[in-house]
C-alpha atoms as a PDB file:
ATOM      1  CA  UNK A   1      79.841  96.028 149.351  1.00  0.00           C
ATOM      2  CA  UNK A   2      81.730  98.622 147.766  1.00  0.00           C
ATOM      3  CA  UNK A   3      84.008  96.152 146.164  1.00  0.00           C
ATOM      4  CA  UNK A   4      81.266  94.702 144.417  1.00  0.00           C
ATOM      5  CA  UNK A   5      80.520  98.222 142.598  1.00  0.00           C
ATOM      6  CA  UNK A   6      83.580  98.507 141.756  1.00  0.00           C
ATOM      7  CA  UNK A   7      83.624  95.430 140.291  1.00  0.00           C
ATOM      8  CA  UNK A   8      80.513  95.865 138.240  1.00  0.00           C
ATOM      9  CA  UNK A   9      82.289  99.358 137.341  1.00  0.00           C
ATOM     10  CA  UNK A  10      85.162  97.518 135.845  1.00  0.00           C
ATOM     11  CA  UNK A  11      83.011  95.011 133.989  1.00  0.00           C
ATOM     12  CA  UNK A  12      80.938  97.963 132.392  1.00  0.00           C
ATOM     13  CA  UNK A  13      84.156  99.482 131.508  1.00  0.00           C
ATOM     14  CA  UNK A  14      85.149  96.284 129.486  1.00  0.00           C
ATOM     15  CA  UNK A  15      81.784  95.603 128.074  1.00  0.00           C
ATOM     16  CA  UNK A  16      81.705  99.320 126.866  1.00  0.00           C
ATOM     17  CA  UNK A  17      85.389  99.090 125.385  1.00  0.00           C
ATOM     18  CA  UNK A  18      84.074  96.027 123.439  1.00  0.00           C
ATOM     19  CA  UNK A  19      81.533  97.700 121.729  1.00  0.00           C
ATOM     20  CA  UNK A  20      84.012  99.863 120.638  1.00  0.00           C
ATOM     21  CA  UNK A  21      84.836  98.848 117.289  1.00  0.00           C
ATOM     22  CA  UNK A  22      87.613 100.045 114.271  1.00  0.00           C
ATOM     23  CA  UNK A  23      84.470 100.091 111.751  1.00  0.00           C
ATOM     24  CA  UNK A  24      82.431 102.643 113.965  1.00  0.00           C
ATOM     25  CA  UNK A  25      85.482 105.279 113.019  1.00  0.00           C
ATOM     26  CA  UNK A  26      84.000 104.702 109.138  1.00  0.00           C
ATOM     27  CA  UNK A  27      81.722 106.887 107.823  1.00  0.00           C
ATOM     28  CA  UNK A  28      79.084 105.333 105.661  1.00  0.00           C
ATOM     29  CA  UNK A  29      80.097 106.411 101.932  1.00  0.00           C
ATOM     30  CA  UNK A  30      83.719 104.588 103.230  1.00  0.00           C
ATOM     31  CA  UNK A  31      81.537 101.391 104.071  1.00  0.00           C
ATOM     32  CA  UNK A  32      79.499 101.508 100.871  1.00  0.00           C
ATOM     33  CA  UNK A  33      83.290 101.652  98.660  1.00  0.00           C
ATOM     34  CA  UNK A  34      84.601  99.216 101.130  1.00  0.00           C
ATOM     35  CA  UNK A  35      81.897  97.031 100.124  1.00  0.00           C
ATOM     36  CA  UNK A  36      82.139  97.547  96.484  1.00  0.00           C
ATOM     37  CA  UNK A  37      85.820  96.989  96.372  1.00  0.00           C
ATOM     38  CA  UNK A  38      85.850  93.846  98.659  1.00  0.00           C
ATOM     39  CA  UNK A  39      83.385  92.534  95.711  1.00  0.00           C
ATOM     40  CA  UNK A  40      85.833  93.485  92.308  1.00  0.00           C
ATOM     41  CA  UNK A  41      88.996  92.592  94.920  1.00  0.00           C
ATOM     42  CA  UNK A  42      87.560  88.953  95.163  1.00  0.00           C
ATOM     43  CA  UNK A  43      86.818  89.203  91.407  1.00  0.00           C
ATOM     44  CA  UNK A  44      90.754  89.524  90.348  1.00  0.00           C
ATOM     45  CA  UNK A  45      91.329  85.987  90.992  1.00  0.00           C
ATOM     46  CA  UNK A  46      88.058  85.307  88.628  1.00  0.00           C
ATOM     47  CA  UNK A  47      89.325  87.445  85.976  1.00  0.00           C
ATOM     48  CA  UNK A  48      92.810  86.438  86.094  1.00  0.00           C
ATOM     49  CA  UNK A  49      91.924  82.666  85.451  1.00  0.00           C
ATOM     50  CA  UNK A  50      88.876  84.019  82.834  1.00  0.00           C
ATOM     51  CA  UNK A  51      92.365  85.334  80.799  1.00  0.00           C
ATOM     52  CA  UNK A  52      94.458  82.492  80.753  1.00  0.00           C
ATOM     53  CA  UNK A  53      91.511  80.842  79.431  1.00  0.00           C
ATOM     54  CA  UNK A  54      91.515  83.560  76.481  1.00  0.00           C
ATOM     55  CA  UNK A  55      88.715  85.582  77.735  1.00  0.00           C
ATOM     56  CA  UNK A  56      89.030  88.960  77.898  1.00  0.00           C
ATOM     57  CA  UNK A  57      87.156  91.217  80.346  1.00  0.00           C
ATOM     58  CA  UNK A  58      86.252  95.219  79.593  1.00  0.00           C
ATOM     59  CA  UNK A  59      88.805  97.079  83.111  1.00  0.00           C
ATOM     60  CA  UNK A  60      88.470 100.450  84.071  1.00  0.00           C
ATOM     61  CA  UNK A  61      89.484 102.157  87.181  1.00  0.00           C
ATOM     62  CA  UNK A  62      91.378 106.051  87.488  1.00  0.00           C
ATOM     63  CA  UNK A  63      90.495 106.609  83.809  1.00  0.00           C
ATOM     64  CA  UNK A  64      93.177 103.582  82.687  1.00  0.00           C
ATOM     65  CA  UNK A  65      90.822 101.307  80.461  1.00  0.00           C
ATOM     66  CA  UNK A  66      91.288  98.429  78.358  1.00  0.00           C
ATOM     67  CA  UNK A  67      89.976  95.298  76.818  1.00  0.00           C
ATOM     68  CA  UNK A  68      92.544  92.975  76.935  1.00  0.00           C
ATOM     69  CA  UNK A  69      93.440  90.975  80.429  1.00  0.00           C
ATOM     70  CA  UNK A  70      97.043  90.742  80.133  1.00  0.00           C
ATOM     71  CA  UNK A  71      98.070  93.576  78.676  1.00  0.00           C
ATOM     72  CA  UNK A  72     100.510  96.235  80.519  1.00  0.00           C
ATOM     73  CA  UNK A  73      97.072  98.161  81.640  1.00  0.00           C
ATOM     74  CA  UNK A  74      95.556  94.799  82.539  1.00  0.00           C
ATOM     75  CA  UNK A  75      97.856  93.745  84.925  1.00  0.00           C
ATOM     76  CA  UNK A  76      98.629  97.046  86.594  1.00  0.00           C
ATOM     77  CA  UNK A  77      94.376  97.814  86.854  1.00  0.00           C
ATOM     78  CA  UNK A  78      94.362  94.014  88.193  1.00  0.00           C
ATOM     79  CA  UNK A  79      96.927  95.030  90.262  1.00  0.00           C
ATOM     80  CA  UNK A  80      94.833  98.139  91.224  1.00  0.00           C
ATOM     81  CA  UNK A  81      91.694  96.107  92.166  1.00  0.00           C
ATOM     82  CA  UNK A  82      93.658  93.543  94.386  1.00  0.00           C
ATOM     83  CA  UNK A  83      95.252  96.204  96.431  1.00  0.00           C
ATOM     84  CA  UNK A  84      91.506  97.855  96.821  1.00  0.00           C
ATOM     85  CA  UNK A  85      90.445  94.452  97.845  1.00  0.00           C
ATOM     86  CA  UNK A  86      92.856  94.150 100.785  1.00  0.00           C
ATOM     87  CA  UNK A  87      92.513  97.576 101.938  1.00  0.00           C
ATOM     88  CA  UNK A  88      88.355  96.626 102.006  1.00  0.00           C
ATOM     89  CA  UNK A  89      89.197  93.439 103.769  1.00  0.00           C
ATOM     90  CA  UNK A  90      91.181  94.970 105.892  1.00  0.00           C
ATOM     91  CA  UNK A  91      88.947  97.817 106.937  1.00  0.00           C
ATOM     92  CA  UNK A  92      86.015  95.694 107.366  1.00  0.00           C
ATOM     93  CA  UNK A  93      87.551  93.123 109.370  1.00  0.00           C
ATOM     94  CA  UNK A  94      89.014  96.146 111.298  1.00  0.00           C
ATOM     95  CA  UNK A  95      92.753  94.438 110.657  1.00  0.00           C
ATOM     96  CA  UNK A  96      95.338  97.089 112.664  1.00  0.00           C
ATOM     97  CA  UNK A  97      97.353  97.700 109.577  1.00  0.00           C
ATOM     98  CA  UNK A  98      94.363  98.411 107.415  1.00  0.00           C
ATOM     99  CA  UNK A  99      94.138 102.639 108.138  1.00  0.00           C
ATOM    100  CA  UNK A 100      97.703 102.738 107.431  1.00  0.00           C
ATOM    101  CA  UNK A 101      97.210 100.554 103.915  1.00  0.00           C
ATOM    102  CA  UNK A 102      94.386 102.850 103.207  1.00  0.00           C
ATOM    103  CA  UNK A 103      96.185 106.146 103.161  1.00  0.00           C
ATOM    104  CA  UNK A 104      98.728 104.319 100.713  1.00  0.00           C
ATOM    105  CA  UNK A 105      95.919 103.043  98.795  1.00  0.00           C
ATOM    106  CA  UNK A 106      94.711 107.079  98.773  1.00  0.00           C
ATOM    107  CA  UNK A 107      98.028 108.291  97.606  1.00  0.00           C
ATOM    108  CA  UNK A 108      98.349 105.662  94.554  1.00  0.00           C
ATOM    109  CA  UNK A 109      94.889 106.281  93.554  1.00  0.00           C
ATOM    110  CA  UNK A 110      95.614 109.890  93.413  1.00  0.00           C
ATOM    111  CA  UNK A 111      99.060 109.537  91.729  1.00  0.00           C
ATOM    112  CA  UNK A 112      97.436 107.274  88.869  1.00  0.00           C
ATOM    113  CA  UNK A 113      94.404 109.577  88.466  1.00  0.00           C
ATOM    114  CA  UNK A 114      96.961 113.058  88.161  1.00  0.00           C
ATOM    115  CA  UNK A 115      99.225 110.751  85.673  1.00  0.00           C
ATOM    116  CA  UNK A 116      95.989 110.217  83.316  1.00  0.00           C
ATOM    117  CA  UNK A 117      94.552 112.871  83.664  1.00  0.00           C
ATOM    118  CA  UNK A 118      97.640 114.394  82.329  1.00  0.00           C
ATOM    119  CA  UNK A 119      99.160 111.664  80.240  1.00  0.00           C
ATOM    120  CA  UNK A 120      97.609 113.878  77.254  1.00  0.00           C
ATOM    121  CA  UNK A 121      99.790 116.798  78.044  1.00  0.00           C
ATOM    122  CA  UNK A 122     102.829 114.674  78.046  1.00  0.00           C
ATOM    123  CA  UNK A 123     102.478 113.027  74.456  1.00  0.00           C
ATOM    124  CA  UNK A 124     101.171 116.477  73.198  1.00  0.00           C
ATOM    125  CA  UNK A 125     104.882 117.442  74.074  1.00  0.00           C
ATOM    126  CA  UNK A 126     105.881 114.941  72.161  1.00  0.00           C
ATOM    127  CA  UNK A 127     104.554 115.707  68.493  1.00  0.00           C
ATOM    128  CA  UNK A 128     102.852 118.954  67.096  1.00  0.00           C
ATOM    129  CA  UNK A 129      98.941 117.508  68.008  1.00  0.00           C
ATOM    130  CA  UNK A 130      96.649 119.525  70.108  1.00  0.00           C
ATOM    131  CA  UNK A 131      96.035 118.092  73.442  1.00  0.00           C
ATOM    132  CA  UNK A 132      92.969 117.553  76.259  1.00  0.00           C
ATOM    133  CA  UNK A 133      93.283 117.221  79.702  1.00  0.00           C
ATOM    134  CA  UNK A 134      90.825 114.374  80.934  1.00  0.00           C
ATOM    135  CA  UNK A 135      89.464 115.960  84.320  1.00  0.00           C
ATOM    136  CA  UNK A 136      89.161 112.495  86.997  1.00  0.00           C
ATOM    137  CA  UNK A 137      85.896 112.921  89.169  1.00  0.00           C
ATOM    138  CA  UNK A 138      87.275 109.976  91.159  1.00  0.00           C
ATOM    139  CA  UNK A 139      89.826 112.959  92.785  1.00  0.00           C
ATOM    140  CA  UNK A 140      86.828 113.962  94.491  1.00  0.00           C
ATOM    141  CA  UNK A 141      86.202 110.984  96.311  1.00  0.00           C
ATOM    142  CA  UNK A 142      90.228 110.104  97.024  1.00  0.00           C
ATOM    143  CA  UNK A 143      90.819 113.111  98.684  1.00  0.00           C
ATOM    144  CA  UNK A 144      88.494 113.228 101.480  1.00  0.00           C
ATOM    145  CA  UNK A 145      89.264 109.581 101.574  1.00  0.00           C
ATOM    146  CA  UNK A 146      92.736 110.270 101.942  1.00  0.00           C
ATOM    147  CA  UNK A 147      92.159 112.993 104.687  1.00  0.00           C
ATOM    148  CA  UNK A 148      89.520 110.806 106.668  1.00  0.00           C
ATOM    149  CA  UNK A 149      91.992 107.859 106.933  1.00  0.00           C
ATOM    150  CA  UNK A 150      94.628 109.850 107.916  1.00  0.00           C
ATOM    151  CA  UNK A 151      92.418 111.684 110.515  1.00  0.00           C
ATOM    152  CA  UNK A 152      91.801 108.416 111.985  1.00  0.00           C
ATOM    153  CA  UNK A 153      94.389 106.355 111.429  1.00  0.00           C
ATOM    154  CA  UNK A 154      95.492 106.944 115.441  1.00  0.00           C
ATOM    155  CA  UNK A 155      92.709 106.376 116.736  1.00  0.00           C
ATOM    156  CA  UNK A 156      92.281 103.253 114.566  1.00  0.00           C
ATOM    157  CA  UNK A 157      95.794 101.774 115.862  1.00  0.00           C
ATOM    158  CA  UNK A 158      94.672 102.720 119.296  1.00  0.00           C
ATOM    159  CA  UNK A 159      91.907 100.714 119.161  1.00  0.00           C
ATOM    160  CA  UNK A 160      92.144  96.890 120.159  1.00  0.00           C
ATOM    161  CA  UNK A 161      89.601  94.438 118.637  1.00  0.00           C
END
Protein backbone atom coordinates (compact mmCIF):
# COMPACT_ATOMS: atom_id res chain seq x y z
CA UNK A 1 0.00 0.00 0.00
CA UNK A 2 2.62 2.37 0.56
CA UNK A 3 3.94 1.91 -2.89
CA UNK A 4 0.85 3.04 -4.26
CA UNK A 5 1.30 6.59 -2.39
CA UNK A 6 4.27 6.88 -3.51
CA UNK A 7 3.28 6.38 -6.73
CA UNK A 8 0.46 8.86 -6.72
CA UNK A 9 3.29 11.19 -5.04
CA UNK A 10 5.37 10.87 -8.11
CA UNK A 11 2.49 11.41 -10.52
CA UNK A 12 1.50 14.71 -8.59
CA UNK A 13 5.03 15.68 -8.83
CA UNK A 14 4.88 15.40 -12.73
CA UNK A 15 1.47 16.79 -13.13
CA UNK A 16 2.61 19.83 -10.95
CA UNK A 17 6.00 20.24 -13.00
CA UNK A 18 3.72 20.39 -16.11
CA UNK A 19 1.86 23.17 -15.11
CA UNK A 20 4.90 24.79 -14.76
CA UNK A 21 5.31 26.82 -17.70
CA UNK A 22 8.29 29.43 -19.29
CA UNK A 23 5.32 32.09 -19.84
CA UNK A 24 4.26 32.05 -16.03
CA UNK A 25 8.00 33.71 -15.40
CA UNK A 26 6.37 36.83 -17.67
CA UNK A 27 4.93 39.52 -16.12
CA UNK A 28 1.91 40.92 -17.83
CA UNK A 29 3.18 44.37 -19.43
CA UNK A 30 6.01 41.65 -21.08
CA UNK A 31 2.90 39.61 -22.46
CA UNK A 32 0.98 42.66 -23.65
CA UNK A 33 4.58 43.86 -25.86
CA UNK A 34 5.04 40.27 -26.67
CA UNK A 35 1.75 40.39 -28.18
CA UNK A 36 2.12 43.60 -29.95
CA UNK A 37 5.40 42.71 -31.46
CA UNK A 38 4.41 39.12 -32.57
CA UNK A 39 1.62 41.26 -34.60
CA UNK A 40 4.21 44.11 -36.50
CA UNK A 41 6.93 40.91 -36.56
CA UNK A 42 4.37 38.99 -38.82
CA UNK A 43 3.71 42.33 -40.59
CA UNK A 44 7.52 42.65 -42.04
CA UNK A 45 6.90 40.08 -44.55
CA UNK A 46 3.56 42.24 -45.53
CA UNK A 47 5.44 45.34 -45.76
CA UNK A 48 8.39 44.06 -47.43
CA UNK A 49 6.30 42.68 -50.46
CA UNK A 50 3.85 46.12 -50.09
CA UNK A 51 7.55 47.86 -51.21
CA UNK A 52 8.59 45.96 -54.00
CA UNK A 53 5.24 46.68 -55.22
CA UNK A 54 6.12 50.57 -54.83
CA UNK A 55 4.16 51.17 -51.78
CA UNK A 56 5.58 52.83 -49.18
CA UNK A 57 4.58 52.40 -45.51
CA UNK A 58 5.05 55.37 -42.62
CA UNK A 59 8.11 53.05 -39.87
CA UNK A 60 8.92 54.17 -36.63
CA UNK A 61 10.47 52.38 -33.80
CA UNK A 62 13.56 53.91 -31.15
CA UNK A 63 12.87 57.38 -32.60
CA UNK A 64 14.38 56.15 -36.32
CA UNK A 65 11.39 57.16 -38.70
CA UNK A 66 10.85 57.22 -42.25
CA UNK A 67 8.56 57.00 -45.19
CA UNK A 68 10.21 55.17 -47.62
CA UNK A 69 10.43 51.05 -47.39
CA UNK A 70 13.75 50.51 -48.73
CA UNK A 71 15.64 53.06 -47.68
CA UNK A 72 18.85 52.56 -45.24
CA UNK A 73 16.25 53.33 -42.17
CA UNK A 74 13.72 51.03 -43.81
CA UNK A 75 15.56 48.09 -43.88
CA UNK A 76 17.40 48.39 -40.60
CA UNK A 77 13.65 49.37 -38.68
CA UNK A 78 12.39 46.20 -40.83
CA UNK A 79 15.17 44.60 -39.56
CA UNK A 80 14.23 45.90 -36.04
CA UNK A 81 10.61 44.59 -36.19
CA UNK A 82 11.63 41.02 -37.42
CA UNK A 83 14.04 40.51 -34.64
CA UNK A 84 11.06 41.78 -32.11
CA UNK A 85 8.94 39.27 -33.84
CA UNK A 86 11.15 36.27 -33.05
CA UNK A 87 11.97 37.26 -29.65
CA UNK A 88 7.73 37.45 -29.19
CA UNK A 89 7.49 34.11 -30.86
CA UNK A 90 9.89 32.85 -29.01
CA UNK A 91 8.74 33.96 -25.60
CA UNK A 92 5.27 32.99 -26.17
CA UNK A 93 5.89 29.66 -27.42
CA UNK A 94 8.29 29.47 -24.39
CA UNK A 95 11.25 28.38 -27.10
CA UNK A 96 14.59 27.72 -24.62
CA UNK A 97 16.66 30.20 -26.49
CA UNK A 98 14.05 32.91 -26.36
CA UNK A 99 15.25 34.67 -22.63
CA UNK A 100 18.63 34.65 -23.95
CA UNK A 101 17.41 36.42 -27.52
CA UNK A 102 15.50 38.77 -25.38
CA UNK A 103 18.29 40.28 -23.37
CA UNK A 104 20.05 40.81 -26.89
CA UNK A 105 16.96 42.20 -28.20
CA UNK A 106 17.16 44.64 -24.78
CA UNK A 107 20.68 45.65 -25.44
CA UNK A 108 20.08 46.65 -29.31
CA UNK A 109 17.01 48.44 -28.45
CA UNK A 110 18.89 50.39 -25.96
CA UNK A 111 22.00 50.95 -28.15
CA UNK A 112 19.69 52.34 -31.09
CA UNK A 113 17.59 54.48 -28.72
CA UNK A 114 21.15 56.17 -26.92
CA UNK A 115 22.50 56.53 -30.76
CA UNK A 116 19.24 58.75 -31.63
CA UNK A 117 18.77 60.18 -28.99
CA UNK A 118 22.17 61.54 -29.45
CA UNK A 119 22.68 61.48 -33.17
CA UNK A 120 21.92 65.41 -32.76
CA UNK A 121 24.95 65.96 -30.66
CA UNK A 122 27.12 64.24 -33.13
CA UNK A 123 26.20 66.34 -36.37
CA UNK A 124 26.10 69.49 -34.09
CA UNK A 125 29.93 68.63 -33.86
CA UNK A 126 30.02 68.64 -37.17
CA UNK A 127 28.99 72.30 -38.33
CA UNK A 128 28.44 75.53 -36.16
CA UNK A 129 24.28 74.71 -35.67
CA UNK A 130 22.81 74.51 -32.27
CA UNK A 131 21.79 71.12 -31.28
CA UNK A 132 18.75 69.08 -29.23
CA UNK A 133 18.97 66.03 -27.58
CA UNK A 134 15.72 63.92 -28.38
CA UNK A 135 15.00 62.27 -24.83
CA UNK A 136 13.59 58.24 -25.87
CA UNK A 137 10.68 57.30 -23.39
CA UNK A 138 11.02 53.81 -24.89
CA UNK A 139 14.43 53.64 -22.36
CA UNK A 140 11.96 53.35 -19.78
CA UNK A 141 10.40 50.35 -20.84
CA UNK A 142 13.91 48.55 -22.22
CA UNK A 143 15.48 48.73 -19.12
CA UNK A 144 13.36 46.93 -16.77
CA UNK A 145 12.88 44.72 -19.73
CA UNK A 146 16.39 44.16 -19.95
CA UNK A 147 16.77 43.51 -16.12
CA UNK A 148 13.58 41.18 -15.93
CA UNK A 149 14.94 38.90 -18.72
CA UNK A 150 18.09 38.70 -17.35
CA UNK A 151 16.64 37.99 -13.83
CA UNK A 152 15.00 35.11 -15.33
CA UNK A 153 16.75 33.97 -17.95
CA UNK A 154 18.03 30.81 -15.49
CA UNK A 155 15.23 29.95 -14.41
CA UNK A 156 13.76 30.09 -17.94
CA UNK A 157 16.60 27.58 -19.30
CA UNK A 158 15.89 25.50 -16.28
CA UNK A 159 12.62 25.02 -17.14
CA UNK A 160 11.59 22.07 -19.57
CA UNK A 161 8.36 22.44 -21.63
Amino acid sequence: MENYKDLLLDDQLVVANQSERRRNLLPPWIKVFTWIFLIFGGLVPVAFLLGLFGVDLNLSLYGMETNTTFSLAGVVLLLLFAIKGIVAYGLWTEKKWAANLAIYDAILGILVCCVVMFAGLLSALSSSLSFTISFRVEIFVLIPYLLRMQAIKRDWEALEV
